[in-house]
PDB file of N, CA and C in Angstrom:
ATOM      1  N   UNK A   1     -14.596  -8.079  -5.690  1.00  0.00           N
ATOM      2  CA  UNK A   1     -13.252  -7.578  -5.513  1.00  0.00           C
ATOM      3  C   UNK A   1     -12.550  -8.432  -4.464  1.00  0.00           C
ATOM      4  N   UNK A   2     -11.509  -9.371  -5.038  1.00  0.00           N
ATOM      5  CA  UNK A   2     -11.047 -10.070  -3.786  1.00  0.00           C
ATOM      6  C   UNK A   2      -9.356  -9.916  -3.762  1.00  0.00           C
ATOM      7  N   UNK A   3      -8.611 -10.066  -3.143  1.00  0.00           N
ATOM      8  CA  UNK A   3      -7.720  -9.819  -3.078  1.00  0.00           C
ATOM      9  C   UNK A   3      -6.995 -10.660  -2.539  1.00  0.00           C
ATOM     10  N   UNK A   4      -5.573 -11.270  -3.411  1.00  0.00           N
ATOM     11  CA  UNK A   4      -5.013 -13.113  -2.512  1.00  0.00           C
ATOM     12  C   UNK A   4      -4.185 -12.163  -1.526  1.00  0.00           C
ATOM     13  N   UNK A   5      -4.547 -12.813  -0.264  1.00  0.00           N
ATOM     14  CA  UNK A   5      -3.058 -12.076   0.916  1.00  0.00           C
ATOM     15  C   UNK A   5      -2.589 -13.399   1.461  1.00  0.00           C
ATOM     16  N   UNK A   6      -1.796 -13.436   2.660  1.00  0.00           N
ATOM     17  CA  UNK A   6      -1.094 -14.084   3.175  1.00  0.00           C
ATOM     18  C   UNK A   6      -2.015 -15.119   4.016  1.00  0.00           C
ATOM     19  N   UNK A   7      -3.173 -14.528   4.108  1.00  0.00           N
ATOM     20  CA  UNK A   7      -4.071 -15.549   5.147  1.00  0.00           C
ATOM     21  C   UNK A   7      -5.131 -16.107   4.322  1.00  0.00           C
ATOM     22  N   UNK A   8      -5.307 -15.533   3.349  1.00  0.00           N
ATOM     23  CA  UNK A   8      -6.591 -16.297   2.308  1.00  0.00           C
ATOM     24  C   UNK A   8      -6.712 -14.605   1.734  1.00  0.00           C
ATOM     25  N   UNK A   9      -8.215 -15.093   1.117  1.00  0.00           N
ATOM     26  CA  UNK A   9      -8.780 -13.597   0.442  1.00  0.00           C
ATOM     27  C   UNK A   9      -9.072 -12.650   0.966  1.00  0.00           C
ATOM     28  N   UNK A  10      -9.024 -11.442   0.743  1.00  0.00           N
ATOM     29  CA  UNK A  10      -9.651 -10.384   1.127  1.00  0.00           C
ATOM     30  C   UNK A  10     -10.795  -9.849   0.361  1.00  0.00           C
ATOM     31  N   UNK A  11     -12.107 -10.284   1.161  1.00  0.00           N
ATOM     32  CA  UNK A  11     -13.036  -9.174   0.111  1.00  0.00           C
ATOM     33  C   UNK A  11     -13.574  -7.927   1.006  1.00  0.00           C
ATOM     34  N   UNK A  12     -14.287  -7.345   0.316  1.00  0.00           N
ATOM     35  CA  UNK A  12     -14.729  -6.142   0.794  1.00  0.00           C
ATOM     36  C   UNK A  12     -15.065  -5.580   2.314  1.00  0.00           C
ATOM     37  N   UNK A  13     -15.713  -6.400   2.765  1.00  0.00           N
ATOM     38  CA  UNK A  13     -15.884  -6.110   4.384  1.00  0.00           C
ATOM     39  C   UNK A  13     -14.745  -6.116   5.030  1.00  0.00           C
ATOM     40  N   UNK A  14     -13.872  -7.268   4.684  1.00  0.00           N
ATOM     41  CA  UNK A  14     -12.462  -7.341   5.337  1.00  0.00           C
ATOM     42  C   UNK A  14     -11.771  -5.723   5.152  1.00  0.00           C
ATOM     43  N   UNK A  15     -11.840  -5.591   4.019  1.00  0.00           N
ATOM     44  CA  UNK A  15     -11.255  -4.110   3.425  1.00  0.00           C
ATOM     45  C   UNK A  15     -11.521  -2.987   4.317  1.00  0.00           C
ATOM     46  N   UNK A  16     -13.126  -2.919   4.420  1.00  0.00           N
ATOM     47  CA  UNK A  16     -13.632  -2.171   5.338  1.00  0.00           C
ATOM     48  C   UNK A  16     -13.206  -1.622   6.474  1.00  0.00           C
ATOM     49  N   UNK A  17     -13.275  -2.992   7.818  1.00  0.00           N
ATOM     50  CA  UNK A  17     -12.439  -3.257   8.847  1.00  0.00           C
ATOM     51  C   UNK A  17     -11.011  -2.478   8.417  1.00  0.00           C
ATOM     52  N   UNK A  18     -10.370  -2.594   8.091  1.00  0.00           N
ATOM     53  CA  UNK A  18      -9.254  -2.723   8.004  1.00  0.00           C
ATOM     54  C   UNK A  18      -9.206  -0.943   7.473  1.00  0.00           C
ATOM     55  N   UNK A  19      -9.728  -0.651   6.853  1.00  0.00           N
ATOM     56  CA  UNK A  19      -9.684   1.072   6.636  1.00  0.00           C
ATOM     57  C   UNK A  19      -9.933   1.057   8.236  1.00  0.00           C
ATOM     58  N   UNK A  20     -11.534   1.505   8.253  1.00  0.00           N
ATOM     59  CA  UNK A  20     -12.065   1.721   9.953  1.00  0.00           C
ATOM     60  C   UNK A  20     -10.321   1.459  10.622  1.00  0.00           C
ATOM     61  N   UNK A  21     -10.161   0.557  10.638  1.00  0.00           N
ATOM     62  CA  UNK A  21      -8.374   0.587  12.099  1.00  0.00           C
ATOM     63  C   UNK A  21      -7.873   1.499  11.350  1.00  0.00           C
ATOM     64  N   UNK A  22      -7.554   1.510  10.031  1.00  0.00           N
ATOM     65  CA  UNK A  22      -6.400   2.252   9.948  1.00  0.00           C
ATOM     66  C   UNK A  22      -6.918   4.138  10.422  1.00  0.00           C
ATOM     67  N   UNK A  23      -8.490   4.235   9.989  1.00  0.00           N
ATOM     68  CA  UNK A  23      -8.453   5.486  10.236  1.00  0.00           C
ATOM     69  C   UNK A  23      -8.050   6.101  11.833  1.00  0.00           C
ATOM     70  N   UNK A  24      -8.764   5.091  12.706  1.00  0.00           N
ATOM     71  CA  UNK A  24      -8.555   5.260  14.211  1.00  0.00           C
ATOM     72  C   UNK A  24      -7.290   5.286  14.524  1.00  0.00           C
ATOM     73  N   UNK A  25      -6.658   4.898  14.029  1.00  0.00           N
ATOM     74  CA  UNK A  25      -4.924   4.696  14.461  1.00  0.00           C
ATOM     75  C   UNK A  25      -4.383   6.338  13.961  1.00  0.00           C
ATOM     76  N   UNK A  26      -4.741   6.490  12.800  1.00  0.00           N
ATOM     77  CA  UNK A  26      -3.852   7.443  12.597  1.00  0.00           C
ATOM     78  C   UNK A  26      -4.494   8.839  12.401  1.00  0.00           C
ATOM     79  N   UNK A  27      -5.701   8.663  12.137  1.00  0.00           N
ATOM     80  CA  UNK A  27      -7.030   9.853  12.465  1.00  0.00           C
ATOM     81  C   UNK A  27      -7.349  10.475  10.916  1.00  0.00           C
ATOM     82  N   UNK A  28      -7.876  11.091  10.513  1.00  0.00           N
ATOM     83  CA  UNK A  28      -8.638  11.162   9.230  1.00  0.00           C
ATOM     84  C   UNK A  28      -7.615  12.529   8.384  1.00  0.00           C
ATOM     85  N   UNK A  29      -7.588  13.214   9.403  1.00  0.00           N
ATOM     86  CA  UNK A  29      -6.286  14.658   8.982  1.00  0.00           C
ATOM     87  C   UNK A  29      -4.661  13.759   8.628  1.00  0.00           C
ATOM     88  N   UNK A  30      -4.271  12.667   8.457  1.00  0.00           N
ATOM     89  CA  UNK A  30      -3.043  12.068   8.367  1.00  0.00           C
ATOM     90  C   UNK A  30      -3.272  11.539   7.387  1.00  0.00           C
ATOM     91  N   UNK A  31      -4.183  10.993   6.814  1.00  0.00           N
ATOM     92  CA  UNK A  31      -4.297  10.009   5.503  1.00  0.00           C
ATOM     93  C   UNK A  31      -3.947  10.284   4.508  1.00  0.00           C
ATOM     94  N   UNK A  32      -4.298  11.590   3.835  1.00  0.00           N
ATOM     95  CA  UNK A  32      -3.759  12.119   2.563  1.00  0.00           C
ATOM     96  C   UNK A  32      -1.798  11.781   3.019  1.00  0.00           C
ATOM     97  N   UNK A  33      -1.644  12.629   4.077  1.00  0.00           N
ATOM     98  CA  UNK A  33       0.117  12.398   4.054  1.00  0.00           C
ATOM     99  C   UNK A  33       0.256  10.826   4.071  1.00  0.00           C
ATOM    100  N   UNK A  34      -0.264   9.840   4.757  1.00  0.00           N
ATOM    101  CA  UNK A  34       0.140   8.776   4.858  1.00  0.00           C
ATOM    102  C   UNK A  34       0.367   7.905   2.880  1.00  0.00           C
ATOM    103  N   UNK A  35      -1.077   7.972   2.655  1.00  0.00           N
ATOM    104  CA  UNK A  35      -1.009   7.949   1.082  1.00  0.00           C
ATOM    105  C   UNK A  35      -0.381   8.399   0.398  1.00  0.00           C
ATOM    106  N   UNK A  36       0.311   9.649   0.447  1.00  0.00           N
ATOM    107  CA  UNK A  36       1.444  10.290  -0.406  1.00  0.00           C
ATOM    108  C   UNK A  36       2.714   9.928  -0.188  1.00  0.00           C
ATOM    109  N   UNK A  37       2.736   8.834   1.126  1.00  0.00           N
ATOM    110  CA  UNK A  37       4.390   8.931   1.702  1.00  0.00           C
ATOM    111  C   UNK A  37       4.832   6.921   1.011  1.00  0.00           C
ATOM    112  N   UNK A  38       3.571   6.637   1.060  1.00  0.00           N
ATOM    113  CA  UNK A  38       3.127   5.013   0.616  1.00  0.00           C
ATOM    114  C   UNK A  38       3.761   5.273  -1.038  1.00  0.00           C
ATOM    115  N   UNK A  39       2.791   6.225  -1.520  1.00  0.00           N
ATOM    116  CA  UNK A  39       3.063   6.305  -3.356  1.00  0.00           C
ATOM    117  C   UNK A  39       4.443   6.082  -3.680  1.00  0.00           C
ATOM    118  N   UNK A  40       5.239   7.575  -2.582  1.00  0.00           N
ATOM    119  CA  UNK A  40       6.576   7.709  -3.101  1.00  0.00           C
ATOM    120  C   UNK A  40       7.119   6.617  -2.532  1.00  0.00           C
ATOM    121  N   UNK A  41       7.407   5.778  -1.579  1.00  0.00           N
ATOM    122  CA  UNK A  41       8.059   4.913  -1.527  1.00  0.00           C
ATOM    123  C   UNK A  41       7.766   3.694  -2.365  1.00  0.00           C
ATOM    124  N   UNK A  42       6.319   3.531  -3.146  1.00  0.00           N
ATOM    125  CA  UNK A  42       6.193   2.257  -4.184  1.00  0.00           C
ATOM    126  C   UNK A  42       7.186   3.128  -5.568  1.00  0.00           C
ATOM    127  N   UNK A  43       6.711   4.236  -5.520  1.00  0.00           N
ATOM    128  CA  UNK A  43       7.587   4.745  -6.849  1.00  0.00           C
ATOM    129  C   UNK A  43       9.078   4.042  -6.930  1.00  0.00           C
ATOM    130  N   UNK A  44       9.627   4.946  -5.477  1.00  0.00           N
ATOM    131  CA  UNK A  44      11.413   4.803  -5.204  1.00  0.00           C
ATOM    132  C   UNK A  44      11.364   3.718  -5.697  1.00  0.00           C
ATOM    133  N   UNK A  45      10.748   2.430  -4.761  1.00  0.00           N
ATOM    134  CA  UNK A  45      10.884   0.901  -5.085  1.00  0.00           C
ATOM    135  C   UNK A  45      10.916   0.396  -6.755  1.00  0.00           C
ATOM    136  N   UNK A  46      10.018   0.767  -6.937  1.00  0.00           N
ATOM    137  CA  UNK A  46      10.035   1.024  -8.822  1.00  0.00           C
ATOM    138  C   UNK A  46      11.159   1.211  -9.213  1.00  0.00           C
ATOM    139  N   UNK A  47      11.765   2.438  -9.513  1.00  0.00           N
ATOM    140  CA  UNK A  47      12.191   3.096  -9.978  1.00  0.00           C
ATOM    141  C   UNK A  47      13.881   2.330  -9.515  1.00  0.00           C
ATOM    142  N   UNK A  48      13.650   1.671  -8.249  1.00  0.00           N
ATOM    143  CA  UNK A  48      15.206   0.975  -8.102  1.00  0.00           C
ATOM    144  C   UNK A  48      15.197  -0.221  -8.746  1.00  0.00           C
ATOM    145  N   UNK A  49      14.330  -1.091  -8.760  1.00  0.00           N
ATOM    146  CA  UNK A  49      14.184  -2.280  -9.510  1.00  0.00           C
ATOM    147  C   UNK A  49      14.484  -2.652 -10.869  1.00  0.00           C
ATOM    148  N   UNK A  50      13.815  -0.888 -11.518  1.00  0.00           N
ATOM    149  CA  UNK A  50      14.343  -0.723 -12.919  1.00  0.00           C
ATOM    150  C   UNK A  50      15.880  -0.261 -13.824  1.00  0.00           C
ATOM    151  N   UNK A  51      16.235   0.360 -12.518  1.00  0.00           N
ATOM    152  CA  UNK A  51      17.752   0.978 -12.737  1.00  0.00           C
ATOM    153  C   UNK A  51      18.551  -0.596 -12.263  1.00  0.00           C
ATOM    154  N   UNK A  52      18.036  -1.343 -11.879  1.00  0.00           N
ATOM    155  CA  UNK A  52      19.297  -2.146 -11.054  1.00  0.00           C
ATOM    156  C   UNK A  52      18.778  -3.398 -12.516  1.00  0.00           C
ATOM    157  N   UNK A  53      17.663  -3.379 -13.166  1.00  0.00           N
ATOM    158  CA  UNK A  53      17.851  -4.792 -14.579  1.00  0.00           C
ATOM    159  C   UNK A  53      18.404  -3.981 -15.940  1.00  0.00           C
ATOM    160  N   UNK A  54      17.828  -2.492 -15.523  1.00  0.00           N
ATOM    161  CA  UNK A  54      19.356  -1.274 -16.760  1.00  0.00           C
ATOM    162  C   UNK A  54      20.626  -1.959 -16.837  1.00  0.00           C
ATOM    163  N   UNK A  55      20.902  -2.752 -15.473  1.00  0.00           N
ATOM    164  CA  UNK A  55      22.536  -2.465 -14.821  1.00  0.00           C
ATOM    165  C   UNK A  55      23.014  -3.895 -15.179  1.00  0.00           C
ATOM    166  N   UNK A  56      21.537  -4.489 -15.300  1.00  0.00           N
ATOM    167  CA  UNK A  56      22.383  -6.282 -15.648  1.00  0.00           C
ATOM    168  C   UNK A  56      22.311  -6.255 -17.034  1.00  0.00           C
ATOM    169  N   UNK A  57      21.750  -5.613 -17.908  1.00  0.00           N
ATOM    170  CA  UNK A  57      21.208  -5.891 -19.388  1.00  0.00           C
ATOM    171  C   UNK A  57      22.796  -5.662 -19.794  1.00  0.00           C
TER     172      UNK A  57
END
């Protein structure tokens, strides 16, 4: 599982790390909200992208 980012790949351990901070930062009772607040804003983002090539067609 690798993933292209801005600095090279991300594989799994990197992933790891990178949960581990995020849990400490924001603590284990916040995640579900944090994940639900992430979704709806990829949705919104969606959902504007598609209304705004509706608008050029």
């Amino acid at each position: 599982m690798e993933v292209l980012a801005l600095f090279g790949p991300l594989g799994l351990p990197e992933m790891l790390i990178i949960l581990a901070i995020v849990i400490l930062i924001f603590g284990a009772n916040r995640l579900p909200e944090l994940g639900k607040g992430i979704g709806a804003g990829i949705k919104n983002f969606k959902s504007s992208i598609k209304d705004s090539q509706e608008k050029d067609d």
